[in-house]
C-alpha atoms as a PDB file:
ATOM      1  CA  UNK A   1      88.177 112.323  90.353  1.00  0.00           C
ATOM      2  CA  UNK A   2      88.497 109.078  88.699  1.00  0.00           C
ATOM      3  CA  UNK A   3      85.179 107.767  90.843  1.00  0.00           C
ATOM      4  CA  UNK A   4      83.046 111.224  89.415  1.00  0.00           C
ATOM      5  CA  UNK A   5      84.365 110.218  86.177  1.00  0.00           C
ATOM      6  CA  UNK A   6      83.273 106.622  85.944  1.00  0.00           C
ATOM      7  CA  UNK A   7      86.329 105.292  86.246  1.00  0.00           C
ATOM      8  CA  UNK A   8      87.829 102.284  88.325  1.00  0.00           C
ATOM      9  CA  UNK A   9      89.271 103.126  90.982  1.00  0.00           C
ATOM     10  CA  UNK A  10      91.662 101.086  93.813  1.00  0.00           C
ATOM     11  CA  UNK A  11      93.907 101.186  97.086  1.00  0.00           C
ATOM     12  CA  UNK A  12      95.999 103.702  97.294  1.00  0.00           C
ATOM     13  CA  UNK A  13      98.833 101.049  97.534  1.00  0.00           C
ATOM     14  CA  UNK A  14      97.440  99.145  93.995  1.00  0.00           C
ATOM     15  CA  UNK A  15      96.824 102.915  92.165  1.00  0.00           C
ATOM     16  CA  UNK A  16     101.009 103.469  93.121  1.00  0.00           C
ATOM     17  CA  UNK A  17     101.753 100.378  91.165  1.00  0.00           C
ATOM     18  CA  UNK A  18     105.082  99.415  92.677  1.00  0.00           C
ATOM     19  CA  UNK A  19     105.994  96.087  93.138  1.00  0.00           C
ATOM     20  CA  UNK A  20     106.818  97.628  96.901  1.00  0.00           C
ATOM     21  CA  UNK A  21     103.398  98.654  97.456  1.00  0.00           C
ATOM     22  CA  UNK A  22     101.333  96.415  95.755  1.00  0.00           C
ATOM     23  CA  UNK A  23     103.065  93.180  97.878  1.00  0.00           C
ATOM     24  CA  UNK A  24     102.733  95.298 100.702  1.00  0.00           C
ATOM     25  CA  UNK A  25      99.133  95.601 100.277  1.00  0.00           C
ATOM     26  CA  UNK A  26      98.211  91.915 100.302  1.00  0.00           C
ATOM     27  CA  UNK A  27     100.885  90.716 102.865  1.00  0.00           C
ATOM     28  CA  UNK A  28      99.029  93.063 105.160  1.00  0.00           C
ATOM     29  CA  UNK A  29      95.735  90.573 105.166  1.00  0.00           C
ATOM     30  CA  UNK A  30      94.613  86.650 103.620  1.00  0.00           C
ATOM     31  CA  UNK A  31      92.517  86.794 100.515  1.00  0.00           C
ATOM     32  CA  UNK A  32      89.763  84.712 101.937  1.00  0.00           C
ATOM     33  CA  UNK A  33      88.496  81.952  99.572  1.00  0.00           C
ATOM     34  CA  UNK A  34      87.467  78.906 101.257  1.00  0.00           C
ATOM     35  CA  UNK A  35      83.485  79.718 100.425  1.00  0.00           C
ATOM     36  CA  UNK A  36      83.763  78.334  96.774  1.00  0.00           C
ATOM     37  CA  UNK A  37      82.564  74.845  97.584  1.00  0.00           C
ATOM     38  CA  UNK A  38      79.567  76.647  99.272  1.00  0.00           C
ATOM     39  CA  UNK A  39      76.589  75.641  97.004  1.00  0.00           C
ATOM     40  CA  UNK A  40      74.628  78.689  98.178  1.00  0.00           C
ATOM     41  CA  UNK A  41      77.906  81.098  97.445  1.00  0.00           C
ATOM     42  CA  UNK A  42      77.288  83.314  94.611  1.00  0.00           C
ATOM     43  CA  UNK A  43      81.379  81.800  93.291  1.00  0.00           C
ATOM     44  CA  UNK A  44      79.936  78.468  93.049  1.00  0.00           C
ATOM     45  CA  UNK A  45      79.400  78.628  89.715  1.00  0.00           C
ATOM     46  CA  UNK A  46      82.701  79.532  89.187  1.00  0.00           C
ATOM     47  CA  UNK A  47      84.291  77.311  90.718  1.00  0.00           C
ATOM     48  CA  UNK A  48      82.579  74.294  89.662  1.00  0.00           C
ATOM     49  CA  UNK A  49      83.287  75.791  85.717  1.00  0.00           C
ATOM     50  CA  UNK A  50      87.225  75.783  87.369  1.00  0.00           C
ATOM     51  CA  UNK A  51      87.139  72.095  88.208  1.00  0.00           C
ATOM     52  CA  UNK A  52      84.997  70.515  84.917  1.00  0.00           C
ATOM     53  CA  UNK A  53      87.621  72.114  83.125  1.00  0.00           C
ATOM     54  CA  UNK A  54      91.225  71.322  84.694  1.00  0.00           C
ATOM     55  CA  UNK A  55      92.013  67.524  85.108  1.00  0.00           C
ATOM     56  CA  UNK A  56      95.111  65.479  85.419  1.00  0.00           C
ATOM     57  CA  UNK A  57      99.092  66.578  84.686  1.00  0.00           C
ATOM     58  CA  UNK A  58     100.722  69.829  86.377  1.00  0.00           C
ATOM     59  CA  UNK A  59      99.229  73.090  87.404  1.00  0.00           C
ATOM     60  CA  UNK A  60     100.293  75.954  88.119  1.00  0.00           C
ATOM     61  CA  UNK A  61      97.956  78.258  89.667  1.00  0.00           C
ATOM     62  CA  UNK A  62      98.267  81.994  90.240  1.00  0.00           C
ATOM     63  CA  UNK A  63      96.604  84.133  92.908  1.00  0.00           C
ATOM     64  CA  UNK A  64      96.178  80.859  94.670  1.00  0.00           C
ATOM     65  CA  UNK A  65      94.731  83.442  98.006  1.00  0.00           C
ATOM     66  CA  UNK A  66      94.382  81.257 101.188  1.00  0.00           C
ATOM     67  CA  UNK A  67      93.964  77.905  98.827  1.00  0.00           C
ATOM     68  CA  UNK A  68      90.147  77.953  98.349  1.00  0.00           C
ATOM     69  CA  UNK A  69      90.411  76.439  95.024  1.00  0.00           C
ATOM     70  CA  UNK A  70      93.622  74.860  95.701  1.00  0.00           C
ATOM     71  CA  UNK A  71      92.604  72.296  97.890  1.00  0.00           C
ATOM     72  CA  UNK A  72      89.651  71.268  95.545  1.00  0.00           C
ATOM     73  CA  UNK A  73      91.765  71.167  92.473  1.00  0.00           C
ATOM     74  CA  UNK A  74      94.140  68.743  94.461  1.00  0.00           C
ATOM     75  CA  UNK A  75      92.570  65.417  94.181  1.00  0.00           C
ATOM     76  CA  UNK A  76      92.590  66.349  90.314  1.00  0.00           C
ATOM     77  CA  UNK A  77      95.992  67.167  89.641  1.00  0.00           C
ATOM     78  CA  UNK A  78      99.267  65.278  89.657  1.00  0.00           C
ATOM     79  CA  UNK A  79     100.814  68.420  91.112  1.00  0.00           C
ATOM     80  CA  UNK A  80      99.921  72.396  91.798  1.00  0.00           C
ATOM     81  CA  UNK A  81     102.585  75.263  92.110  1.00  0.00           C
ATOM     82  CA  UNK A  82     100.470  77.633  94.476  1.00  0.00           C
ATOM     83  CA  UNK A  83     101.898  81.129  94.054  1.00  0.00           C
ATOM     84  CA  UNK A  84     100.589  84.510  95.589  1.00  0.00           C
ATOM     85  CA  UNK A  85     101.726  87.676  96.794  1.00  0.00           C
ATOM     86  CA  UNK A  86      99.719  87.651  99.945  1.00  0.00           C
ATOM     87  CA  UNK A  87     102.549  85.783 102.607  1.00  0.00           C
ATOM     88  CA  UNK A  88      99.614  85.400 104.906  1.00  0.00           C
ATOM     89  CA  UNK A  89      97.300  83.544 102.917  1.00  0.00           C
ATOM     90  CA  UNK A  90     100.038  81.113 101.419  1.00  0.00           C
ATOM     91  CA  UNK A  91     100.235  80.148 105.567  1.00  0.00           C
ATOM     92  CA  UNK A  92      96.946  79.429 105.539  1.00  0.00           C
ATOM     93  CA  UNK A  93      96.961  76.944 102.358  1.00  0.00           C
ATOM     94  CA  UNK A  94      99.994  75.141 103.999  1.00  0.00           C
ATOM     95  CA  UNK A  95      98.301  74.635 107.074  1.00  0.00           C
ATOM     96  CA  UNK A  96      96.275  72.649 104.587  1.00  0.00           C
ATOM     97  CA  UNK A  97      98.581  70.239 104.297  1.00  0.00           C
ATOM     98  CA  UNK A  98      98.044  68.991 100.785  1.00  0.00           C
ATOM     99  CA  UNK A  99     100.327  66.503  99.434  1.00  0.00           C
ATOM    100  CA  UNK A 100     100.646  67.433  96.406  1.00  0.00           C
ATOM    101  CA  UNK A 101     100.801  71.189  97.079  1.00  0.00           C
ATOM    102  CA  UNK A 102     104.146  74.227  96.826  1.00  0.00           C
ATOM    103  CA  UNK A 103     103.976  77.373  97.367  1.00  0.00           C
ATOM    104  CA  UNK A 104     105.545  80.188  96.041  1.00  0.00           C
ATOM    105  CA  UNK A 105     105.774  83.446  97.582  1.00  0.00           C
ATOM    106  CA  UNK A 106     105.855  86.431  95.092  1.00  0.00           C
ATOM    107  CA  UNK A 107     103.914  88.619  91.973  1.00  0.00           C
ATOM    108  CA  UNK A 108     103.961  86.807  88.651  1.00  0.00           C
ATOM    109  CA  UNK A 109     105.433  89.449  87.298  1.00  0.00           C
ATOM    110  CA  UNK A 110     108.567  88.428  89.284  1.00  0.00           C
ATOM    111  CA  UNK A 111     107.851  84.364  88.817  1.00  0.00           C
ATOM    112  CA  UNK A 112     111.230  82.464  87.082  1.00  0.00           C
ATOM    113  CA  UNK A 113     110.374  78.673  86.302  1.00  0.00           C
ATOM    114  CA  UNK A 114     111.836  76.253  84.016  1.00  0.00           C
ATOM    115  CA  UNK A 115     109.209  74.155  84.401  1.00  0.00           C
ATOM    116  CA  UNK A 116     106.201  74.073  81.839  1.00  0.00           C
ATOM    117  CA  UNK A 117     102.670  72.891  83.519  1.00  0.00           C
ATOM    118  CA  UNK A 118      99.368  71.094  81.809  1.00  0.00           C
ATOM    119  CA  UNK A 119      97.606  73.713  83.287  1.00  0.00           C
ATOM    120  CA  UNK A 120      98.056  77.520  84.052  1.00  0.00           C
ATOM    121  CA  UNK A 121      95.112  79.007  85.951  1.00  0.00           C
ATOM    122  CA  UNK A 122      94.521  82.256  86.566  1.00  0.00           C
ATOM    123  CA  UNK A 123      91.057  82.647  88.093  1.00  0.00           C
ATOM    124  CA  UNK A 124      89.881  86.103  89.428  1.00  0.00           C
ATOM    125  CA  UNK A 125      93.091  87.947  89.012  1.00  0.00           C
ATOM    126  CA  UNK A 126      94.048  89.564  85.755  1.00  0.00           C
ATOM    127  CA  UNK A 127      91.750  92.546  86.645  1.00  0.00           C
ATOM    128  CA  UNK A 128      94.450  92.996  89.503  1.00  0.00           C
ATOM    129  CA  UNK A 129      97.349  93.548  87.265  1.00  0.00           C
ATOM    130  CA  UNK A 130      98.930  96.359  86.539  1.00  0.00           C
ATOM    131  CA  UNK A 131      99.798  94.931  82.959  1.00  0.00           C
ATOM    132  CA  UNK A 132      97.187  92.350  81.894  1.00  0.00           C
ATOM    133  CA  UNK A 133      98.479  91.815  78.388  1.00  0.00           C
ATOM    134  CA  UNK A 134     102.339  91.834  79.684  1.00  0.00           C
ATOM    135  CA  UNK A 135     101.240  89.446  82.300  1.00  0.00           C
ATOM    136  CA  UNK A 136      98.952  87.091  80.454  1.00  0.00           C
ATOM    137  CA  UNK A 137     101.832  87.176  77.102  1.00  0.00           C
ATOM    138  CA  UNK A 138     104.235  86.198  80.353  1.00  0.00           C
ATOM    139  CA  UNK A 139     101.930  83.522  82.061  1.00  0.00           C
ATOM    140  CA  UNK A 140     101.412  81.734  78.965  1.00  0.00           C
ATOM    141  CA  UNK A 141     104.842  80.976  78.211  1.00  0.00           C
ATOM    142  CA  UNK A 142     104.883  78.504  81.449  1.00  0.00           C
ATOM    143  CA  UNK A 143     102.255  76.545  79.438  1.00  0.00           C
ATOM    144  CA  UNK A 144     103.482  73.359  77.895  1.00  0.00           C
ATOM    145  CA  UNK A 145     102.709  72.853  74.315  1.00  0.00           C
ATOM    146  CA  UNK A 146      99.308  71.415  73.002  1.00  0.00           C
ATOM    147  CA  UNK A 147      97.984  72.093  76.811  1.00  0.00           C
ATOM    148  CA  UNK A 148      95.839  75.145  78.252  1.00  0.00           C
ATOM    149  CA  UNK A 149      95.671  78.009  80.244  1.00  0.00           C
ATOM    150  CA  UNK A 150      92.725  78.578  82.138  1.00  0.00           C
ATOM    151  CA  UNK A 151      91.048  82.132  83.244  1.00  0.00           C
ATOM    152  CA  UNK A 152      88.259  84.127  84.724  1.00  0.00           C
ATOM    153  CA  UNK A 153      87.209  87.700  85.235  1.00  0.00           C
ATOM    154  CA  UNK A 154      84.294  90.045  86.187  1.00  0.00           C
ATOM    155  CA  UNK A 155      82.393  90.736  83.581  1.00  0.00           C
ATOM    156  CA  UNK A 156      82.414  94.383  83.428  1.00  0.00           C
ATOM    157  CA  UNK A 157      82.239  96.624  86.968  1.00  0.00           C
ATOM    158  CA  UNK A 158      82.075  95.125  90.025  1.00  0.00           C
ATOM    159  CA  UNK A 159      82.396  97.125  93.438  1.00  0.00           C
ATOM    160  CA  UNK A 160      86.098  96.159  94.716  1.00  0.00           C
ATOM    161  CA  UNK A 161      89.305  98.433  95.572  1.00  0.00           C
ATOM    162  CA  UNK A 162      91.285  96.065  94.489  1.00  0.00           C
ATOM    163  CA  UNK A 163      90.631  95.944  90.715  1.00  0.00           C
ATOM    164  CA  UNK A 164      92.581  97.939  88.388  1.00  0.00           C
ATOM    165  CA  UNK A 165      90.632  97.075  85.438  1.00  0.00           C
ATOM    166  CA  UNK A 166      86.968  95.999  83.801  1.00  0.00           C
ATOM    167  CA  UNK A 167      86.612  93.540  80.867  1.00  0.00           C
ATOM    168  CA  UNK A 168      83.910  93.396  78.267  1.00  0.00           C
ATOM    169  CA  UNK A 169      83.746  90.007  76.276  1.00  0.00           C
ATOM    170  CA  UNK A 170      85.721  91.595  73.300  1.00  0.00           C
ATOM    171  CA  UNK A 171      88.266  93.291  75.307  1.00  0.00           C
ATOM    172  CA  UNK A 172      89.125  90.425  77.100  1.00  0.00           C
ATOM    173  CA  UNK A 173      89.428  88.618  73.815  1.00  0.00           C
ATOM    174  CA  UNK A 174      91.548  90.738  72.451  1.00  0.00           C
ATOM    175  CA  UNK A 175      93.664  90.155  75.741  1.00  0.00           C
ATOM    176  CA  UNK A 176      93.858  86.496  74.665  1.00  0.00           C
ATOM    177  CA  UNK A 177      94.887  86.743  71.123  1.00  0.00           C
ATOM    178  CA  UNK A 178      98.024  88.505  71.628  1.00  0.00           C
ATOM    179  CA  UNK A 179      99.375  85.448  73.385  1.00  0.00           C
ATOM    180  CA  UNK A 180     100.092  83.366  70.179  1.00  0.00           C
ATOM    181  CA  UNK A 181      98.020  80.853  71.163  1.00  0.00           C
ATOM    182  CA  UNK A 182      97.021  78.137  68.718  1.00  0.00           C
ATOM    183  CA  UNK A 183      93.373  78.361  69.785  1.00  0.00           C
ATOM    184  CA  UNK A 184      91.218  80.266  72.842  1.00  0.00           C
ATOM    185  CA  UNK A 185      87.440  79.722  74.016  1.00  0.00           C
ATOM    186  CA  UNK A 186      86.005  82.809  75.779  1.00  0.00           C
ATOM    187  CA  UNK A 187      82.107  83.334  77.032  1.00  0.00           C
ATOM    188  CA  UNK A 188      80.343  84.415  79.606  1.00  0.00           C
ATOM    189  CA  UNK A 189      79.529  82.298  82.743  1.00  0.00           C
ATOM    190  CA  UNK A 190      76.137  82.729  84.620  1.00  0.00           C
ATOM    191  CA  UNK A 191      75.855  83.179  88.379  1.00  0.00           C
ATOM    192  CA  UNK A 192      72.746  81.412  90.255  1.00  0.00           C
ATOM    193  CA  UNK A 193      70.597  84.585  89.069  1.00  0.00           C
ATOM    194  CA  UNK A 194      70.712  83.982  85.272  1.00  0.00           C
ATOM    195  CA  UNK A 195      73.202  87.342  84.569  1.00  0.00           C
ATOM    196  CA  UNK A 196      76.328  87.111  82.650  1.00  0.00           C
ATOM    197  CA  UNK A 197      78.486  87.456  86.003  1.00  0.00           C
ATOM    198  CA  UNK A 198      81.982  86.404  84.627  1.00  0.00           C
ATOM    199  CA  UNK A 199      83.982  85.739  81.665  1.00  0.00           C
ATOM    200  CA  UNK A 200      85.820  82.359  81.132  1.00  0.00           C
ATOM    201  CA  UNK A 201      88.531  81.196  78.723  1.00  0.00           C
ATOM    202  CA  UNK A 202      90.356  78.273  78.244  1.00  0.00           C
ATOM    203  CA  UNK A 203      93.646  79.166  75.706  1.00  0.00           C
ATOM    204  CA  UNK A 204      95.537  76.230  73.808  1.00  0.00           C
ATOM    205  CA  UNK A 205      99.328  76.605  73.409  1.00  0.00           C
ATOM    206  CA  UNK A 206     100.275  75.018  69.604  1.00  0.00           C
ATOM    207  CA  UNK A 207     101.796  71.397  70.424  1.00  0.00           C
ATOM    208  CA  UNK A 208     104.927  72.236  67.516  1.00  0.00           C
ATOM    209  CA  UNK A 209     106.430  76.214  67.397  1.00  0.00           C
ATOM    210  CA  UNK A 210     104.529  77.344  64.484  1.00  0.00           C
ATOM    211  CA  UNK A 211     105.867  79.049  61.094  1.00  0.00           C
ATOM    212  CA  UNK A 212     105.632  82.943  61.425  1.00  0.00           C
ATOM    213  CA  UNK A 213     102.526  84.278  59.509  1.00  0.00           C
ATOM    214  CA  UNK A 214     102.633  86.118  56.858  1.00  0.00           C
ATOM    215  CA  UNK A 215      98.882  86.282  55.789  1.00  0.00           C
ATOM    216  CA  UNK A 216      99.060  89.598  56.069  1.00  0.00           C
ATOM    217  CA  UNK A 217     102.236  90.673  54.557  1.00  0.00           C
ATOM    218  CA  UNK A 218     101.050  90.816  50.853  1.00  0.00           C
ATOM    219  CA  UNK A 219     104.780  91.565  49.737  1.00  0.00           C
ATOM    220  CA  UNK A 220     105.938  88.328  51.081  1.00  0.00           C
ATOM    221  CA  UNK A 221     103.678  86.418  50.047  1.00  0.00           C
ATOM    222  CA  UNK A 222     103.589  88.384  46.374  1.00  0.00           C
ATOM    223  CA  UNK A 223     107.512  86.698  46.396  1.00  0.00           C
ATOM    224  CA  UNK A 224     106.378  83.160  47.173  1.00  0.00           C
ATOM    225  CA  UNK A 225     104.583  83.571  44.571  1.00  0.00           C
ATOM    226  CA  UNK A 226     107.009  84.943  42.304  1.00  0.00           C
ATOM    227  CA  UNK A 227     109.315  81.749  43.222  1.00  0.00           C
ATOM    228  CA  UNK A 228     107.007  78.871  42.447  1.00  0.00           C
ATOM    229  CA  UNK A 229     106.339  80.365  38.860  1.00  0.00           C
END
């Protein structure tokens, strides 16, 4: 029904949306990403937007797959915390052997870390969520002030059973304004064919816990007011 309608459709697994089957879908295989130093690869471009934008400090990166981008963001990084759901593909990126590499085994949803990282990529995976705002709101709180998170996504429909939802520009902006973030940068990124293939953002945590707004709360600010006269 949903594919007469238009609509996205996934897996049978993802479209359950149980932590139980949705890690039981991508234990079953590796997400395969070791093309995206491939020049000729249509994900070229994204990866090279990846690496001129992520450089030096701590990274955490999510949906790390079989460490495609991993093990070129390694010689950039002080230190990466790989995570994924897919058990099989985190074997993979340890076989790697990079030396400034853990992995973590389970959904972000799930992730517990007192640690805050420089950087917190997630590139290619928000349209896999089952919550993107949830997620993103969650994600960004592993960010450590005045530094960045880092994402992609499709822009728009792309042929997959694996997504669970489609981005426009403002859609996915509106995503990244709900985090609280001091500042965001969102456009589209062209593939080797000139179209607007993906949509990047790079989102700044404030360096200090800001003051709660209240531009919009004309009664407090109508007391303000009132107490400086």
């Amino acid at each position: 029904m949903k594919w007469r309608l238009g609509l996205p459709t996934a897996a049978p697994e993802l479209e359950a949306g149980t932590d139980e089957s949705v890690s039981n879908f991508y234990n079953s295989r590796v997400t395969a990403c070791e093309f995206l130093d491939d020049p000729e690869h249509y994900e070229y471009p994204r990866a090279k937007w990846v690496l001129s934008v992520i450089e030096g400090g701590t990274l955490l990166e999510i949906g790390c797959g079989n460490g495609g981008m991993t093990r070129l963001l390694s010689p950039k990084v002080k230190s990466i915390t790989a995570l994924d759901i897919s058990r099989p593909s985190l074997d993979e990126l340890e076989k790697l052997g990079l030396p400034n590499a853990r992995t973590v085994h389970g959904l972000i949803e799930n992730f517990r870390s007192d640690t805050r990282f420089d950087w917190v990529l997630m590139s290619e995976v928000i349209e896999h969520l089952r919550t993107p705002r949830e997620t993103i709101d969650k994600a960004f709180e592993f960010v450590a002030p005045g530094r960045a998170m880092v994402l992609t996504t499709p822009n728009g429909h792309w042929e997959s059973d694996e997504h669970l939802h489609e981005f426009s520009i403002s859609s996915f902006a509106s995503l990244l304004a709900s985090t609280g973030c001091e500042s965001f940068e969102c456009s589209y990124l062209r593939d080797r064919d000139n179209r607007r293939r993906w949509l990047t953002a790079i989102v700044r945590k404030p360096i200090d816990s800001p003051e709660p707004d209240d531009f919009f709360n004309r009664r407090a600010i109508t007391k303000k007011r009132r107490r400086r006269n």
